[in-house]
PDB file of N, CA and C in Angstrom:
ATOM      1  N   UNK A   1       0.821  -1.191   0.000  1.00  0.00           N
ATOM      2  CA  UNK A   1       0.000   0.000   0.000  1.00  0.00           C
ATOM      3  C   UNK A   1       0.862   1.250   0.000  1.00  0.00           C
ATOM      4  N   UNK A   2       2.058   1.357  -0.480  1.00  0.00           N
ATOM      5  CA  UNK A   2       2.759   2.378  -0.886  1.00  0.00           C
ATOM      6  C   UNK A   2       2.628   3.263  -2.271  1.00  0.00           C
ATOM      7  N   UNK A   3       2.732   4.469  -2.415  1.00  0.00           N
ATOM      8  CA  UNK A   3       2.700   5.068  -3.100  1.00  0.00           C
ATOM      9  C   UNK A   3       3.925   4.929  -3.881  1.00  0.00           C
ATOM     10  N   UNK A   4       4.037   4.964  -5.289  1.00  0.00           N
ATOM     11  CA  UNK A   4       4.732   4.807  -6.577  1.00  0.00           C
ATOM     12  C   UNK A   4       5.051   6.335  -6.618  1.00  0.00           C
ATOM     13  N   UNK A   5       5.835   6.659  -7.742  1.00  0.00           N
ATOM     14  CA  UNK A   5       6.062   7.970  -8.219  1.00  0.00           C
ATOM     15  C   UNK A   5       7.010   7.266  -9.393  1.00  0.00           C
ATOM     16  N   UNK A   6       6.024   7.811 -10.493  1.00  0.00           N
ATOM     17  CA  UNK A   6       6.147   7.366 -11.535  1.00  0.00           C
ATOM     18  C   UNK A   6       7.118   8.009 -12.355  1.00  0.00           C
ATOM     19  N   UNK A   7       7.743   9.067 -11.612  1.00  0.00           N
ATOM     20  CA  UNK A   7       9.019   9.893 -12.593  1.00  0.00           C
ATOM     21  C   UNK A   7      10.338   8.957 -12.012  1.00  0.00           C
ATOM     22  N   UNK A   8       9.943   8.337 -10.583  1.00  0.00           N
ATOM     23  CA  UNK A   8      10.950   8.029 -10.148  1.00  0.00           C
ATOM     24  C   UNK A   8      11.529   6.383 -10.916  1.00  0.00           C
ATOM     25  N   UNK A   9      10.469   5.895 -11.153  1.00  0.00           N
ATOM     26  CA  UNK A   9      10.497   4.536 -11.850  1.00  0.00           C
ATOM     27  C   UNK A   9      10.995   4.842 -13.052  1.00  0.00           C
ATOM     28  N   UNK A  10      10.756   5.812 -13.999  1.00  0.00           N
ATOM     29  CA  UNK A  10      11.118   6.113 -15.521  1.00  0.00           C
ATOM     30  C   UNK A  10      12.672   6.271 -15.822  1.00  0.00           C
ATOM     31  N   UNK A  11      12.670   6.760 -14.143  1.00  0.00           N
ATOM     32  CA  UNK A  11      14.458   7.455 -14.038  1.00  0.00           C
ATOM     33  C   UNK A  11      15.650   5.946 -13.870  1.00  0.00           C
ATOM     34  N   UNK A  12      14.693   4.982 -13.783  1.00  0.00           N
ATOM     35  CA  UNK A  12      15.599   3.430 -13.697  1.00  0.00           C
ATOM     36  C   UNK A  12      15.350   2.849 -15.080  1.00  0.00           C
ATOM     37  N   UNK A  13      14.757   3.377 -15.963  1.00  0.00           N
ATOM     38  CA  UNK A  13      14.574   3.432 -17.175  1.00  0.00           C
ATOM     39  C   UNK A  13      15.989   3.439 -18.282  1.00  0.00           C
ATOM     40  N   UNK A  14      16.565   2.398 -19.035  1.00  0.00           N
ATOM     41  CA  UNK A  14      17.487   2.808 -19.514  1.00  0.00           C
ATOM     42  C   UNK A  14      17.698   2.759 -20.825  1.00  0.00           C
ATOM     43  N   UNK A  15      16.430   1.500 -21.604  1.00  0.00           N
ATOM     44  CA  UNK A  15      16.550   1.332 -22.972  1.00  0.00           C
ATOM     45  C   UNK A  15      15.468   1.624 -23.438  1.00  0.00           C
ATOM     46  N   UNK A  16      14.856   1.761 -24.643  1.00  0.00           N
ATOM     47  CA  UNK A  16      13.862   1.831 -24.998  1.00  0.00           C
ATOM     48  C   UNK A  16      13.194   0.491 -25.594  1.00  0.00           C
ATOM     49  N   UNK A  17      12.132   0.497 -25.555  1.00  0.00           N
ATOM     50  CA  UNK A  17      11.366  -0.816 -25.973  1.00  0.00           C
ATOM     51  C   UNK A  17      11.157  -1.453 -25.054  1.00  0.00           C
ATOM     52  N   UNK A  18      11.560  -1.337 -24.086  1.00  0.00           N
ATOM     53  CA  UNK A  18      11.970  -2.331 -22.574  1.00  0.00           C
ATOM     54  C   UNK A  18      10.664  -2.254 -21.477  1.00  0.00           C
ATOM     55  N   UNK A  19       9.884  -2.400 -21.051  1.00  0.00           N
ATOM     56  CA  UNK A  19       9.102  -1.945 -20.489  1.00  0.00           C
ATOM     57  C   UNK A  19       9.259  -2.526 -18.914  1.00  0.00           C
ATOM     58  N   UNK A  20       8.856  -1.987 -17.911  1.00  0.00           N
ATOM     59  CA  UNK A  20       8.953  -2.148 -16.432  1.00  0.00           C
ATOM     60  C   UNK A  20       7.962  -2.604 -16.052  1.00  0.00           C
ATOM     61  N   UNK A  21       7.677  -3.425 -14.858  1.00  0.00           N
ATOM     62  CA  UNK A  21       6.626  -3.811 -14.205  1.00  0.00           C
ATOM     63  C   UNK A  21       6.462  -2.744 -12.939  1.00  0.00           C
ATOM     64  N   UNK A  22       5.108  -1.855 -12.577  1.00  0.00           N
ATOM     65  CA  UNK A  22       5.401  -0.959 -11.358  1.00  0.00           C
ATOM     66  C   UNK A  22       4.615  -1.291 -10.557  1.00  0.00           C
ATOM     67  N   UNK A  23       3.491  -2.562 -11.087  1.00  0.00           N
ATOM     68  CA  UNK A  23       2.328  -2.592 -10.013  1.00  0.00           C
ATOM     69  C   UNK A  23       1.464  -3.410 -10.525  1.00  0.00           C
ATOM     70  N   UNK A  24       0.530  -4.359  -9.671  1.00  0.00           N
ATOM     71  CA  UNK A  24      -0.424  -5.176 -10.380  1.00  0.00           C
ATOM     72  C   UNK A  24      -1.306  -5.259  -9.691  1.00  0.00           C
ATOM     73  N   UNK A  25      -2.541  -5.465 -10.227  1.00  0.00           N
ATOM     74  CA  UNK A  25      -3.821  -5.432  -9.972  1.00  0.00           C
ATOM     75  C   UNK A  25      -4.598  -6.453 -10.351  1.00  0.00           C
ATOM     76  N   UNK A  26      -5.503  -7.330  -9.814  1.00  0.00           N
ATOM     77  CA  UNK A  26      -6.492  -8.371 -10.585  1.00  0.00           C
ATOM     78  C   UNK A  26      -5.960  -8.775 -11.604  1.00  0.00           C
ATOM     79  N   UNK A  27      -4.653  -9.410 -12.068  1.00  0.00           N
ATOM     80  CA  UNK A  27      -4.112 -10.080 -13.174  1.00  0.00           C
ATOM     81  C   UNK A  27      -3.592  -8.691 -13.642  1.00  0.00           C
ATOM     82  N   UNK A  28      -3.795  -7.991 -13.845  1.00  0.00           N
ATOM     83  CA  UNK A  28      -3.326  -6.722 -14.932  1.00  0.00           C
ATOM     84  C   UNK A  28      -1.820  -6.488 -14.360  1.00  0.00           C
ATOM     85  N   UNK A  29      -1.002  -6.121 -15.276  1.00  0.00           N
ATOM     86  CA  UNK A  29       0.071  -5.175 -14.920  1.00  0.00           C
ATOM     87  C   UNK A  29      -0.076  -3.832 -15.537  1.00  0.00           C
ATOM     88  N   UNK A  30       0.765  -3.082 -14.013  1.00  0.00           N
ATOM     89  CA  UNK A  30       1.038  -1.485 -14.731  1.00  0.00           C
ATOM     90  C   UNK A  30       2.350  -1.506 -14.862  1.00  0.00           C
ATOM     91  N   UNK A  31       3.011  -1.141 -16.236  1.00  0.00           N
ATOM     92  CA  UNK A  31       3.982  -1.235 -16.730  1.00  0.00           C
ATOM     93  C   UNK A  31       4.267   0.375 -17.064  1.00  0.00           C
ATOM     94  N   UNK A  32       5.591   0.295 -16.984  1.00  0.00           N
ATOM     95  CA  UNK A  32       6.463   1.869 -18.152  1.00  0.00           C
ATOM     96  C   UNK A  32       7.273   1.669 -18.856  1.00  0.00           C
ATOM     97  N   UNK A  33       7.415   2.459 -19.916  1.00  0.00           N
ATOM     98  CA  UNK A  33       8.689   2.093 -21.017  1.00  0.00           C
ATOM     99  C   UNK A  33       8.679   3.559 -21.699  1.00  0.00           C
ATOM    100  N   UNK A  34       9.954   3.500 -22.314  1.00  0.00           N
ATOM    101  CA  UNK A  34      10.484   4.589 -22.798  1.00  0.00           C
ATOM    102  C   UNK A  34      10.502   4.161 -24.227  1.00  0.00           C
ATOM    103  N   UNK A  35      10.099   4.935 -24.989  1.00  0.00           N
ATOM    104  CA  UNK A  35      10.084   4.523 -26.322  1.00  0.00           C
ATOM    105  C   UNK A  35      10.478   5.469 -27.428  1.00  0.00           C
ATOM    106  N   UNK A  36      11.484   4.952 -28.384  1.00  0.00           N
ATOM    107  CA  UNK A  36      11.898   5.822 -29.612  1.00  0.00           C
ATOM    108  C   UNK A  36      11.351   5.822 -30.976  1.00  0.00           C
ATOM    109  N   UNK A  37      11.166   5.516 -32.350  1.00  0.00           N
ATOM    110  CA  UNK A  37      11.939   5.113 -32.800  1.00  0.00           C
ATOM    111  C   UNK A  37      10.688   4.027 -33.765  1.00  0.00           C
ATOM    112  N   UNK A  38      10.478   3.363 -34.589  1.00  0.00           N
ATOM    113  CA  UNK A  38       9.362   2.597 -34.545  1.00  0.00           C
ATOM    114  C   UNK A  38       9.323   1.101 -34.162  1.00  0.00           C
ATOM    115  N   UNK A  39       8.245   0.559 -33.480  1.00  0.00           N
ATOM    116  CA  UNK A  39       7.877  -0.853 -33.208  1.00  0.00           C
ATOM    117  C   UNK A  39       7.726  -1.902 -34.010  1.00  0.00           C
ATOM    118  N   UNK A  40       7.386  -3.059 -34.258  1.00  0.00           N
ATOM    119  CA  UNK A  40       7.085  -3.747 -34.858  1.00  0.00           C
ATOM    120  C   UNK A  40       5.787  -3.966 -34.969  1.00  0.00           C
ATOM    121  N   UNK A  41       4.688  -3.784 -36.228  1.00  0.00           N
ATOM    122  CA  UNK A  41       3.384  -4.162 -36.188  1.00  0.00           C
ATOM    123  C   UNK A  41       2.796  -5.527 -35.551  1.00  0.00           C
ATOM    124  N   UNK A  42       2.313  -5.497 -35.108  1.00  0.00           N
ATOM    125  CA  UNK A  42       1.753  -6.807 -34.256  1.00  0.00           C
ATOM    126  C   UNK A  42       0.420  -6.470 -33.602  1.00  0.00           C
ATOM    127  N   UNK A  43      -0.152  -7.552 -33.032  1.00  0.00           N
ATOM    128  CA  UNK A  43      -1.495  -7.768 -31.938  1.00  0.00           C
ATOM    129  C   UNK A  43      -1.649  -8.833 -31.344  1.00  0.00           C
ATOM    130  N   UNK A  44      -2.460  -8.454 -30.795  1.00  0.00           N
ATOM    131  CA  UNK A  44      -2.815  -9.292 -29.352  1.00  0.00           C
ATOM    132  C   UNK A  44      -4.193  -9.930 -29.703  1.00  0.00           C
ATOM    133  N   UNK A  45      -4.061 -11.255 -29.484  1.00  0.00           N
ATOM    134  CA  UNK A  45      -5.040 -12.225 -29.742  1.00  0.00           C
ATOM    135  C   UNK A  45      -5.946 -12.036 -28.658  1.00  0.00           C
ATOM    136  N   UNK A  46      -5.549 -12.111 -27.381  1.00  0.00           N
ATOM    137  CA  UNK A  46      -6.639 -12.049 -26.592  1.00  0.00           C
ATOM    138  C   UNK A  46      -6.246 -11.062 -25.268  1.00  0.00           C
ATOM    139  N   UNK A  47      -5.730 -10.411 -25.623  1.00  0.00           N
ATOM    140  CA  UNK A  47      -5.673  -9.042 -24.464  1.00  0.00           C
ATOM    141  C   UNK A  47      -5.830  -7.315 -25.200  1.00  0.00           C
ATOM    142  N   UNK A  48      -6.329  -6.658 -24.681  1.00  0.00           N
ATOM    143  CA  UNK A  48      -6.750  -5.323 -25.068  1.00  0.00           C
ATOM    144  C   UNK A  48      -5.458  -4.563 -24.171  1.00  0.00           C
ATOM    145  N   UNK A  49      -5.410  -3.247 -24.578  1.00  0.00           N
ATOM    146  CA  UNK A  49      -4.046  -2.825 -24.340  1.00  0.00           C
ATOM    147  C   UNK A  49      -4.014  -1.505 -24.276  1.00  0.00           C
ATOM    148  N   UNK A  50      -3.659  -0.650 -22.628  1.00  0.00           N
ATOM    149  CA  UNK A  50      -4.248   0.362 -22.681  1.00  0.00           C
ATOM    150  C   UNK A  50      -2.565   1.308 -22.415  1.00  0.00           C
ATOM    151  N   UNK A  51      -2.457   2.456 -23.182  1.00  0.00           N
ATOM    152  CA  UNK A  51      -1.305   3.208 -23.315  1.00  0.00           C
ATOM    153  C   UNK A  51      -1.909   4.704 -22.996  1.00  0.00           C
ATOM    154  N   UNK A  52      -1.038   5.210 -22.160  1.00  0.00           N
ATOM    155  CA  UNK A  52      -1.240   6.492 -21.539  1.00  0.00           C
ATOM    156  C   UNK A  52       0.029   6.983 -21.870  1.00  0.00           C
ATOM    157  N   UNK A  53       0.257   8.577 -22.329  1.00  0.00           N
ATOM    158  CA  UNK A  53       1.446   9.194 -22.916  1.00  0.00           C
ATOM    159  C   UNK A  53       1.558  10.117 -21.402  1.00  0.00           C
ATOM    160  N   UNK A  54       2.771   9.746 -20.649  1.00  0.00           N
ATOM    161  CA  UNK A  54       2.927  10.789 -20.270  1.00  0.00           C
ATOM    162  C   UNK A  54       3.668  12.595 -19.923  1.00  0.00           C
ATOM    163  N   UNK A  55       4.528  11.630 -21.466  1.00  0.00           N
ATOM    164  CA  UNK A  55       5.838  12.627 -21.939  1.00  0.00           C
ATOM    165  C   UNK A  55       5.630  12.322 -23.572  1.00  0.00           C
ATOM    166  N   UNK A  56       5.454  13.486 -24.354  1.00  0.00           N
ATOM    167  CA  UNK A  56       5.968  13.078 -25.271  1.00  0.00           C
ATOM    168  C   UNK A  56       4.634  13.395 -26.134  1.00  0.00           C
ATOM    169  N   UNK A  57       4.474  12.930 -27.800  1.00  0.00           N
ATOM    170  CA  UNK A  57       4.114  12.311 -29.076  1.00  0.00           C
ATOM    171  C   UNK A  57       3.918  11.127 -29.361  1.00  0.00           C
ATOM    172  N   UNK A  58       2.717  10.211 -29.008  1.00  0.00           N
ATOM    173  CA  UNK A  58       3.410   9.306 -29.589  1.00  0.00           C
ATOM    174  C   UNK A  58       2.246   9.020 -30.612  1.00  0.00           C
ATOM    175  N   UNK A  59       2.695   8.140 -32.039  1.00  0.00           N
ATOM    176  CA  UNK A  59       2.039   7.635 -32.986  1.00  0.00           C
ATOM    177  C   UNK A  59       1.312   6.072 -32.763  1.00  0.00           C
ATOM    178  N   UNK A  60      -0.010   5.947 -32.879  1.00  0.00           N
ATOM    179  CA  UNK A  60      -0.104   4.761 -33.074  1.00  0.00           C
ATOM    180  C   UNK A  60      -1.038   4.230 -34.859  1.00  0.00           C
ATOM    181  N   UNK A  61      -0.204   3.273 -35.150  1.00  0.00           N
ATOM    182  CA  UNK A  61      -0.112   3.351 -36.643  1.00  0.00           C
ATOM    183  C   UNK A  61      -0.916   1.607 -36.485  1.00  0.00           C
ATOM    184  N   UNK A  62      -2.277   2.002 -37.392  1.00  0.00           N
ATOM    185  CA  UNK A  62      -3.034   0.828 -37.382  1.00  0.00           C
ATOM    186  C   UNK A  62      -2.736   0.100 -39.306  1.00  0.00           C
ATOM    187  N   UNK A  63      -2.088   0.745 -39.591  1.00  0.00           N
ATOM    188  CA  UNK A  63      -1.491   0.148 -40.961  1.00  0.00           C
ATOM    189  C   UNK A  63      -2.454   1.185 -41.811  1.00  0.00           C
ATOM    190  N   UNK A  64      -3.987   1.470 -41.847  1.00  0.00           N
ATOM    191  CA  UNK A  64      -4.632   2.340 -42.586  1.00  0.00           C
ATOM    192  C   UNK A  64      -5.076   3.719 -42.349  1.00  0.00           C
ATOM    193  N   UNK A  65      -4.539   3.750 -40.975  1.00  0.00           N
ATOM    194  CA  UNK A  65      -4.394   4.993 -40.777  1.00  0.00           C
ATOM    195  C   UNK A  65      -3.649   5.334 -39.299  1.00  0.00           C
ATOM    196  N   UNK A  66      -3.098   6.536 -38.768  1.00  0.00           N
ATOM    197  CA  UNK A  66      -2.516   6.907 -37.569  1.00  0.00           C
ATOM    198  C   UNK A  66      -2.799   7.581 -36.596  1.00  0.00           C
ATOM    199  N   UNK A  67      -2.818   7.110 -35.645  1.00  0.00           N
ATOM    200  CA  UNK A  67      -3.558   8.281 -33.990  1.00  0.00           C
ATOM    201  C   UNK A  67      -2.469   8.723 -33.804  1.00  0.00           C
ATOM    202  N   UNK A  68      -2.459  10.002 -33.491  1.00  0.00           N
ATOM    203  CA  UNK A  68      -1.559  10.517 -32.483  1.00  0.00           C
ATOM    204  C   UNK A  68      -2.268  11.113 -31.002  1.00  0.00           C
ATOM    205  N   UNK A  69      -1.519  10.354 -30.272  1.00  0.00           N
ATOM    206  CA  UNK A  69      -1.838  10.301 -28.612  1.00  0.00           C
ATOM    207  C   UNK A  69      -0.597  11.278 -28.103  1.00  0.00           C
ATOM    208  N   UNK A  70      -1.479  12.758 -27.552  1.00  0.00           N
ATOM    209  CA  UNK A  70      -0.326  13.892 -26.777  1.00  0.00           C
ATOM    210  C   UNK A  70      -0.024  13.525 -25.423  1.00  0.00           C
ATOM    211  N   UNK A  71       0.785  14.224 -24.571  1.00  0.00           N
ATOM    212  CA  UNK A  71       1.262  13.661 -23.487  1.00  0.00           C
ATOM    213  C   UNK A  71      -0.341  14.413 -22.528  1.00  0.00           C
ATOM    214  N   UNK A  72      -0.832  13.058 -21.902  1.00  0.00           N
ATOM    215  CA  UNK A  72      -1.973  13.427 -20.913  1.00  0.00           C
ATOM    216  C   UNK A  72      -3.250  12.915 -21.482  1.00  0.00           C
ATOM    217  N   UNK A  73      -3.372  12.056 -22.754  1.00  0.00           N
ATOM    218  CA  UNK A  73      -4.241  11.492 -23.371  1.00  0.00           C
ATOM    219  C   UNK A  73      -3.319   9.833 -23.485  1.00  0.00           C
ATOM    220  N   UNK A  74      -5.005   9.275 -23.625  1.00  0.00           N
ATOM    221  CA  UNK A  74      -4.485   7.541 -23.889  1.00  0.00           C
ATOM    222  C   UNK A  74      -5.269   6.968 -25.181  1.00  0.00           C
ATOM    223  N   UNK A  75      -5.077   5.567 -25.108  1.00  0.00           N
ATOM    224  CA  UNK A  75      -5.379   4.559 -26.444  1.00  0.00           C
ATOM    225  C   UNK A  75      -5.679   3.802 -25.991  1.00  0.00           C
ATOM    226  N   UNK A  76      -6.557   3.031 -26.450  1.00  0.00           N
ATOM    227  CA  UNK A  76      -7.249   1.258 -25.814  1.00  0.00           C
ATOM    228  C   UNK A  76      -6.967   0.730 -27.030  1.00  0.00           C
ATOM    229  N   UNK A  77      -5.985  -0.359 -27.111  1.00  0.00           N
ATOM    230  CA  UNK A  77      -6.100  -0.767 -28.290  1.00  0.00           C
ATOM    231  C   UNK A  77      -6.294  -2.205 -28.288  1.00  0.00           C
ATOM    232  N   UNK A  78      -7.830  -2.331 -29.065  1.00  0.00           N
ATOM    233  CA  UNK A  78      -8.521  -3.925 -28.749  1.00  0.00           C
ATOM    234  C   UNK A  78      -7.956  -5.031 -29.136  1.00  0.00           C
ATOM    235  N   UNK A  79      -8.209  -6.091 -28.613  1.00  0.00           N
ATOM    236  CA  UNK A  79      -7.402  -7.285 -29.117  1.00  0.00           C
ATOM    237  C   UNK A  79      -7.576  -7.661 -30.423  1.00  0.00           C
ATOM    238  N   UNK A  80      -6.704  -8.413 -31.215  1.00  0.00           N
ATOM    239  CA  UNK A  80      -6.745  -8.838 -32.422  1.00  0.00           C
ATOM    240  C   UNK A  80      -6.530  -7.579 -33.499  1.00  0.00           C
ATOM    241  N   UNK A  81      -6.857  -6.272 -32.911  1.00  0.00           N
ATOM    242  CA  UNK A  81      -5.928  -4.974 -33.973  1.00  0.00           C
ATOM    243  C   UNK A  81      -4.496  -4.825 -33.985  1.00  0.00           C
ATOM    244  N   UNK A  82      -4.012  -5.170 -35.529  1.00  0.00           N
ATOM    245  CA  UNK A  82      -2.657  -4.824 -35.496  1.00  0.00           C
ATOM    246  C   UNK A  82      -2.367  -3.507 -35.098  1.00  0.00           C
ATOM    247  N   UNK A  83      -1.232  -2.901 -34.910  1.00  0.00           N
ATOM    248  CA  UNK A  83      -0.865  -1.638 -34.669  1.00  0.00           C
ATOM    249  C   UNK A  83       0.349  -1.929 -34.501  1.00  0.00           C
ATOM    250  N   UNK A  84       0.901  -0.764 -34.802  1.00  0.00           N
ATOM    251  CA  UNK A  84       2.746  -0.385 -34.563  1.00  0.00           C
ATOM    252  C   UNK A  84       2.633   1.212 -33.776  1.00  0.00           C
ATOM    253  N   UNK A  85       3.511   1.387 -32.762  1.00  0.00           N
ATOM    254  CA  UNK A  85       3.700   2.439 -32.545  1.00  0.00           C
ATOM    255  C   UNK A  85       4.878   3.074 -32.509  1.00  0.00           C
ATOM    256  N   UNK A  86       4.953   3.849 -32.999  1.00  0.00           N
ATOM    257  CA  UNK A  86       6.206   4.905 -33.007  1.00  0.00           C
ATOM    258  C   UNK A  86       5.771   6.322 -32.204  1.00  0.00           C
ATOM    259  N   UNK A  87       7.174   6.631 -32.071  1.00  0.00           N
ATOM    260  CA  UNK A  87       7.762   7.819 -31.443  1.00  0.00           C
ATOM    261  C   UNK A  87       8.896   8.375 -31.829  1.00  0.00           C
ATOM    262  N   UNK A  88       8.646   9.958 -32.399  1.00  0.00           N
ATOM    263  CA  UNK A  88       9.550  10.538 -33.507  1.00  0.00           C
ATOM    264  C   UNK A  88      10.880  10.948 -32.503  1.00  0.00           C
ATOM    265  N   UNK A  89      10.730  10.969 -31.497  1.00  0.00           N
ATOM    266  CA  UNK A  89      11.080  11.481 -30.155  1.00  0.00           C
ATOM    267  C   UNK A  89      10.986  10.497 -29.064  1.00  0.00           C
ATOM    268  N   UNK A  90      11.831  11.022 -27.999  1.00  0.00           N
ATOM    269  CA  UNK A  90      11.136   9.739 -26.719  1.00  0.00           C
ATOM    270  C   UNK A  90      10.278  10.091 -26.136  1.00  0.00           C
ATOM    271  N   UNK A  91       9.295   8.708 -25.747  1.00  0.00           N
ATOM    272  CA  UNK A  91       7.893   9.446 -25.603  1.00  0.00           C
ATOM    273  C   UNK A  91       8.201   8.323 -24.395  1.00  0.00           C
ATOM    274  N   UNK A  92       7.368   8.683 -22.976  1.00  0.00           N
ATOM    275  CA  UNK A  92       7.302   7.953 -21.902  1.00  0.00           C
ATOM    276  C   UNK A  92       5.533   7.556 -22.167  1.00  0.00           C
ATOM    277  N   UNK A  93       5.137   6.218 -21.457  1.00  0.00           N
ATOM    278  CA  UNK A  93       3.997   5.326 -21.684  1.00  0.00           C
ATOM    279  C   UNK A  93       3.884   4.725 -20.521  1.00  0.00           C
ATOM    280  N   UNK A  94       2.592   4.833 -20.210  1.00  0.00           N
ATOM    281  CA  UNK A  94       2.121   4.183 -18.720  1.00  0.00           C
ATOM    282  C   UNK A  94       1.493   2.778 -19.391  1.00  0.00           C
ATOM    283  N   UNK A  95       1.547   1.836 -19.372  1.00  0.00           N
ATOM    284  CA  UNK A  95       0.937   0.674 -20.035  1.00  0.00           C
ATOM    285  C   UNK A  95      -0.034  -0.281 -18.851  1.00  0.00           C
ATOM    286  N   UNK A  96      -1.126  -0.491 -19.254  1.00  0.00           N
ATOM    287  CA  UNK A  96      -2.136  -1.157 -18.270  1.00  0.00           C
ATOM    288  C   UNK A  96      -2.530  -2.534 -19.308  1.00  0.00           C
ATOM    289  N   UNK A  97      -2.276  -3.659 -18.632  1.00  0.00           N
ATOM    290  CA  UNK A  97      -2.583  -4.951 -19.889  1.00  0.00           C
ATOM    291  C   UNK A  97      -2.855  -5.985 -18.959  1.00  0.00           C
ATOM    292  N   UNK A  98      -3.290  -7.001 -19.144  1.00  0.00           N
ATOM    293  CA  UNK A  98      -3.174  -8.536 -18.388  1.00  0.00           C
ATOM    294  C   UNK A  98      -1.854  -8.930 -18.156  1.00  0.00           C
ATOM    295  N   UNK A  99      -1.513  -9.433 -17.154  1.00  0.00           N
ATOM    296  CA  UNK A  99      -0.140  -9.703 -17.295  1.00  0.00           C
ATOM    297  C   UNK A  99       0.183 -11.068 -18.082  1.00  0.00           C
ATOM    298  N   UNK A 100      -0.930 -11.340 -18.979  1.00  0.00           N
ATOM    299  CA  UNK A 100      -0.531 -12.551 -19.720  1.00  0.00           C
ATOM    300  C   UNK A 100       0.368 -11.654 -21.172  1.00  0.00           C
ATOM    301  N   UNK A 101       0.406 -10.420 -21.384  1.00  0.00           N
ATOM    302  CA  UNK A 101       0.230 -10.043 -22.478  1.00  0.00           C
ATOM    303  C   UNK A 101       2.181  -9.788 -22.811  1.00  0.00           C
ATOM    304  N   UNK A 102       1.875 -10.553 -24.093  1.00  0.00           N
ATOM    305  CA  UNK A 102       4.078 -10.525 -24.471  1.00  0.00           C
ATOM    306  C   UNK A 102       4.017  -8.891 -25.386  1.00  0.00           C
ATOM    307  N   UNK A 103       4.704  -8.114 -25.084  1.00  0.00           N
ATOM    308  CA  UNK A 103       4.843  -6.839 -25.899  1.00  0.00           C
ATOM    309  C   UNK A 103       4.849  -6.560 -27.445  1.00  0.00           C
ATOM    310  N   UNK A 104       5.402  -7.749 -27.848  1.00  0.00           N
ATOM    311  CA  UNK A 104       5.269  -7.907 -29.004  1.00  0.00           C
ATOM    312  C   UNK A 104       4.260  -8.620 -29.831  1.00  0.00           C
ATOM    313  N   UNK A 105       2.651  -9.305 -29.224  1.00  0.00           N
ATOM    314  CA  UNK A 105       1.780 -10.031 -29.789  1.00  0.00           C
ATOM    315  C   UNK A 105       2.452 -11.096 -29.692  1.00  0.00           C
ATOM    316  N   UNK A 106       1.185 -11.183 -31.194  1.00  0.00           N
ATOM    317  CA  UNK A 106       1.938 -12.587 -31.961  1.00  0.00           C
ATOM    318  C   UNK A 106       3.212 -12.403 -32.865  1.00  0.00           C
ATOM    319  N   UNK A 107       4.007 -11.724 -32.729  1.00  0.00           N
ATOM    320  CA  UNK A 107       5.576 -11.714 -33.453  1.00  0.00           C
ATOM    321  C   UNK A 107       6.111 -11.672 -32.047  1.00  0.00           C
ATOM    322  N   UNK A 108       7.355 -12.753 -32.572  1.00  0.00           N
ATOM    323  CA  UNK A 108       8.672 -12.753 -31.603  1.00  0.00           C
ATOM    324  C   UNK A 108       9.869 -11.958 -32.645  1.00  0.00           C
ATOM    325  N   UNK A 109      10.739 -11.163 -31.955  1.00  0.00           N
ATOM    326  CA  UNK A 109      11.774 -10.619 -32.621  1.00  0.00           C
ATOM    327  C   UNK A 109      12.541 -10.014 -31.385  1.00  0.00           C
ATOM    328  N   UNK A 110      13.312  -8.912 -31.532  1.00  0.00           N
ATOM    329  CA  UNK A 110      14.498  -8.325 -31.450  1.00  0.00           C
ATOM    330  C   UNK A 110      13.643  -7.735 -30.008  1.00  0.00           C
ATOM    331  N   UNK A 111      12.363  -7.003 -30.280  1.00  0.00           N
ATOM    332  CA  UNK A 111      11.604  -6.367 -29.524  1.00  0.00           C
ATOM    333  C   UNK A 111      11.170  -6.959 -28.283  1.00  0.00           C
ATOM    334  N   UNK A 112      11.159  -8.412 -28.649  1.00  0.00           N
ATOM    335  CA  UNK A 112      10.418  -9.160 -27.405  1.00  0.00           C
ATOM    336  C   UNK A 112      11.235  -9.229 -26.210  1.00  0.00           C
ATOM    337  N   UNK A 113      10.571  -9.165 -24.653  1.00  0.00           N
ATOM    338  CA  UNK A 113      10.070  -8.958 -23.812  1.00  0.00           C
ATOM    339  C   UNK A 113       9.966 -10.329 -22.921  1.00  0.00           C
ATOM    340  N   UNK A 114      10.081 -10.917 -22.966  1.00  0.00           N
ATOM    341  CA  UNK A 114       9.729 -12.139 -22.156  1.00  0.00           C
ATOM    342  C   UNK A 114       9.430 -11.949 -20.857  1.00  0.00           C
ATOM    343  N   UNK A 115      10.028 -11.176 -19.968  1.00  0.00           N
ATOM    344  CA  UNK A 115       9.392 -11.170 -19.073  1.00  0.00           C
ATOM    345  C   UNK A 115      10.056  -9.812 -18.180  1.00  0.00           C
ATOM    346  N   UNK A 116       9.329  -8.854 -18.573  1.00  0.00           N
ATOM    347  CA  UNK A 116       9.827  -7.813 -18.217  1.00  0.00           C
ATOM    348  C   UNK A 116      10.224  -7.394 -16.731  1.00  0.00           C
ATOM    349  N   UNK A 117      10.802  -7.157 -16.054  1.00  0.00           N
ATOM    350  CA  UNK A 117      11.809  -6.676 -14.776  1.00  0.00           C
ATOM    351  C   UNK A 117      10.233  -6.183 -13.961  1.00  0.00           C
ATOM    352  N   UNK A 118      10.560  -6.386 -12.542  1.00  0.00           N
ATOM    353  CA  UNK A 118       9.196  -5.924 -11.364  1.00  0.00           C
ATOM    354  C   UNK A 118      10.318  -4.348 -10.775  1.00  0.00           C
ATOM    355  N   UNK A 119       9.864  -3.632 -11.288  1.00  0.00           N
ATOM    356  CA  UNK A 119      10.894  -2.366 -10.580  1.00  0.00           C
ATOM    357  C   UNK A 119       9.961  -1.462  -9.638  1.00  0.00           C
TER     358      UNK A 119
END
């Protein structure tokens, strides 16, 4: 029952793509990551996927068209929608998901995540 401070977690932050574990709830994790640069298109078969900007620009690119999410606005992005997201810039991301959910969907690559750090 301690309070987080979420600048302080970002600041143990060192790569991008990498995302942190800061807290969990009813199966869900709250995760952070620092992100540059673009992602790999992918989705999630059976988890929905919620991204909060809290620094930054960031793009989310559904292949036919692109959101841009400013810092203090979020994205739900439903299961089974591909999407890639980029960031022209580093953009910081509060991430809320099941903790069943691998960062990269259904693609494994360079990006993946296996089991991201409890910080």
């Amino acid at each position: 029952m301690d309070k987080v401070s979420i600048q302080d977690k970002l600041n143990l932050i060192k790569d991008y793509w990498k995302p942190i574990i800061v807290g969990e709830l009813n199966n869900q994790h709250v995760k952070l990551v620092k992100v540059k640069g673009k992602f790999t298109m992918h989705h999630h078969d059976n988890e929905d996927e919620f991204f909060l900007v809290i620094k930054g620009l960031l793009k989310m690119d559904y292949g036919d068209k692109i959101v841009e999410i400013n810092e203090g606005e979020f994205i739900i992005v439903p299961r089974g929608i591909d999407h890639r997201p980029i960031a022209d810039s580093e953009v910081h991301i509060l991430l809320f998901e099941p903790n069943t959910t691998l960062n990269t969907g259904n693609i494994r690559n360079e990006f993946t995540v296996d089991s991201p750090e409890k910080k």
